[in-house]
Protein backbone atom coordinates (compact mmCIF):
# COMPACT_ATOMS: atom_id res chain seq x y z
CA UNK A 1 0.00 0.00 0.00
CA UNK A 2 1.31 3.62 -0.76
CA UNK A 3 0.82 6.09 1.76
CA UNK A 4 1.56 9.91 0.53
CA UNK A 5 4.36 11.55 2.54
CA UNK A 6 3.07 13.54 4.96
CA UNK A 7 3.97 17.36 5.51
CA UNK A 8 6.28 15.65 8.45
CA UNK A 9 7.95 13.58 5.81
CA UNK A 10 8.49 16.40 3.98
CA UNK A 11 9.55 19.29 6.05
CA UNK A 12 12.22 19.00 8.43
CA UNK A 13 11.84 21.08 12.11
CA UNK A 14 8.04 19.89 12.48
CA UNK A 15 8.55 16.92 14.48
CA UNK A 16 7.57 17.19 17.78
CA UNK A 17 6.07 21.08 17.36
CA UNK A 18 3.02 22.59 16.62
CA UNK A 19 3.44 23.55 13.10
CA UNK A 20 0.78 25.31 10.94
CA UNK A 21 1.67 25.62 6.92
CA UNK A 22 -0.64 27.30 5.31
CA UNK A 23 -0.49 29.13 1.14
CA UNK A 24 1.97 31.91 1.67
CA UNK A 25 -1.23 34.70 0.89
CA UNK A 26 -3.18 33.11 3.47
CA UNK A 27 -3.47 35.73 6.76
CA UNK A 28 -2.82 34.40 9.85
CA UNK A 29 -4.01 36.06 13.75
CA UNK A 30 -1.09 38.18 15.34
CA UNK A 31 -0.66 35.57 18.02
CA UNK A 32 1.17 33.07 15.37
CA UNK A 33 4.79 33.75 14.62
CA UNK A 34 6.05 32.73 11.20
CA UNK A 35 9.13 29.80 11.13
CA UNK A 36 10.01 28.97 7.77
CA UNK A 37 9.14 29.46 4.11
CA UNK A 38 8.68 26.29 2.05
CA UNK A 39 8.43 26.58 -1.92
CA UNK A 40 7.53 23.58 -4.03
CA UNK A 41 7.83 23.39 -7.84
CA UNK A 42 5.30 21.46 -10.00
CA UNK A 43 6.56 18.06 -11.39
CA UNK A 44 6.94 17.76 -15.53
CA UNK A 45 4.83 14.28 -14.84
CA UNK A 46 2.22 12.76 -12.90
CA UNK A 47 0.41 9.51 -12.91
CA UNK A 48 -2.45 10.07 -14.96
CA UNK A 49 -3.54 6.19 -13.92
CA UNK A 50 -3.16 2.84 -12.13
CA UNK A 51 -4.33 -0.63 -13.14
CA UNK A 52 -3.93 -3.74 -11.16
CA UNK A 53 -3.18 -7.53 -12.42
CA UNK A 54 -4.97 -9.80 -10.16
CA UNK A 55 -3.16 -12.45 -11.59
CA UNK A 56 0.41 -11.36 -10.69
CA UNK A 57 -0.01 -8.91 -8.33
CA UNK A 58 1.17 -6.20 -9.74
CA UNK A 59 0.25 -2.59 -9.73
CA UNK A 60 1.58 -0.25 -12.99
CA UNK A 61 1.49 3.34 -13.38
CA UNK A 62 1.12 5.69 -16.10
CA UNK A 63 2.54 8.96 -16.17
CA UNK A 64 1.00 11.66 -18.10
CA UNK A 65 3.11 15.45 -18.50
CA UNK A 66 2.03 17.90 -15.81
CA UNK A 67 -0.21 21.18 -17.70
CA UNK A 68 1.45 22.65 -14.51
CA UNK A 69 4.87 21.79 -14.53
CA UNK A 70 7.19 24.19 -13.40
CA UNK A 71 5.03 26.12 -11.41
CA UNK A 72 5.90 26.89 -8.01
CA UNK A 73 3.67 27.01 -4.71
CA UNK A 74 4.52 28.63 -1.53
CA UNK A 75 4.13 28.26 1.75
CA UNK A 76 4.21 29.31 5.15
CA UNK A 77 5.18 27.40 8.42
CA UNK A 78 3.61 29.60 11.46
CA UNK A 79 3.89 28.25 15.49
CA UNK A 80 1.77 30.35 18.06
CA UNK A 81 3.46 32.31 20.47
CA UNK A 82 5.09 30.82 23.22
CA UNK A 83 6.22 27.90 21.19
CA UNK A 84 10.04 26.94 20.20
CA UNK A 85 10.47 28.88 17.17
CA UNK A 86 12.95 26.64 15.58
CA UNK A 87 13.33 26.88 11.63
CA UNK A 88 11.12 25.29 9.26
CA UNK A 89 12.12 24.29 5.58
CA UNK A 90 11.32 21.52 2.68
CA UNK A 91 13.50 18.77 3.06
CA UNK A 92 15.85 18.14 -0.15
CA UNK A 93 13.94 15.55 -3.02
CA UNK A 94 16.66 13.19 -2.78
CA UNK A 95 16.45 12.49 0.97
CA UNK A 96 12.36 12.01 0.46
CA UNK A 97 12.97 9.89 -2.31
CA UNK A 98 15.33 7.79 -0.62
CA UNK A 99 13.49 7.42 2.81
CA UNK A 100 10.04 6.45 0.17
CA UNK A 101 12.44 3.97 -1.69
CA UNK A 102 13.81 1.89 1.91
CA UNK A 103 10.18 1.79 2.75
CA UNK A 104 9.11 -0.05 -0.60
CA UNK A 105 12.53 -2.22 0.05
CA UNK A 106 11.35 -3.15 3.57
CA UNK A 107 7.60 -3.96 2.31
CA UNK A 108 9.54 -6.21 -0.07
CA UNK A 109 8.17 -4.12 -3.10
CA UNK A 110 9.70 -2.17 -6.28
CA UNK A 111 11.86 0.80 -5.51
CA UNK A 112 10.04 4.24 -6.48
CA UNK A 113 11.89 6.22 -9.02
C-alpha cells in the first residue's frame, strides 16, 4: 500500500512542534509567529492512472506530462506564540525519495523512481 508523505515527511523542524503551513497569501491572527518558508515546484509528470493484475499482483502506473509543470507554490510554516520557534524548511527531493524507496525495500516491493 502507498501512503503519501506527509507534511512531516516532507519538512524537516516539524517533528515534535506545533506547526501550521498554510499558502503563503493566506493571513494568519497576530498571536502566530512565522518559522520557515517552504516553496515547491510542479513536477513535468504525474500519474495520470493505475491498473492492477490480479493475476500477478502487480500494480503499474502511467505517467501523463504535468499542464502545470514548473510552477511553483509557496508556503508558510507559522507556530503560536510561546512555542520553540525553531526553523522550518522543505527537506531536499533526494532524501524524500530515498526514505520512500527503503520503505518499498522493507515492504519487499519495487523501488520508487
Amino acid at each position: 500500500m502507498y501512503v503519501a508523505p506527509t507534511p512531516f515527511a516532507l519538512a524537516e523542524g516539524t517533528a515534535h512542534h506545533r506547526t501550521l503551513i498554510l499558502p503563503a497569501d493566506h493571513s494568519v491572527p497576530r498571536n502566530f509567529r512565522e518559522v520557515g518558508t517552504l516553496r515547491r515546484r510542479e513536477v513535468d509528470e504525474v500519474v495520470g492512472s493505475y491498473s492492477f493484475n490480479l493475476e500477478t499482483n502487480e500494480l503499474n502506473t502511467t505517467r501523463i506530462p504535468n499542464p502545470h509543470a514548473g510552477r511553483e507554490h509557496v508556503f508558510t510554516a507559522y507556530r503560536l506564540d510561546g512555542d520553540p520557534l525553531d526553523l522550518v524548511t522543505l527537506q531536499n527531493c533526494s532524501a524524500i525519495l530515498s526514505e520512500l524507496n527503503r520503505a518499498v525495500r522493507e515492504g519487499g516491493e519495487d523501488v520508487i523512481g
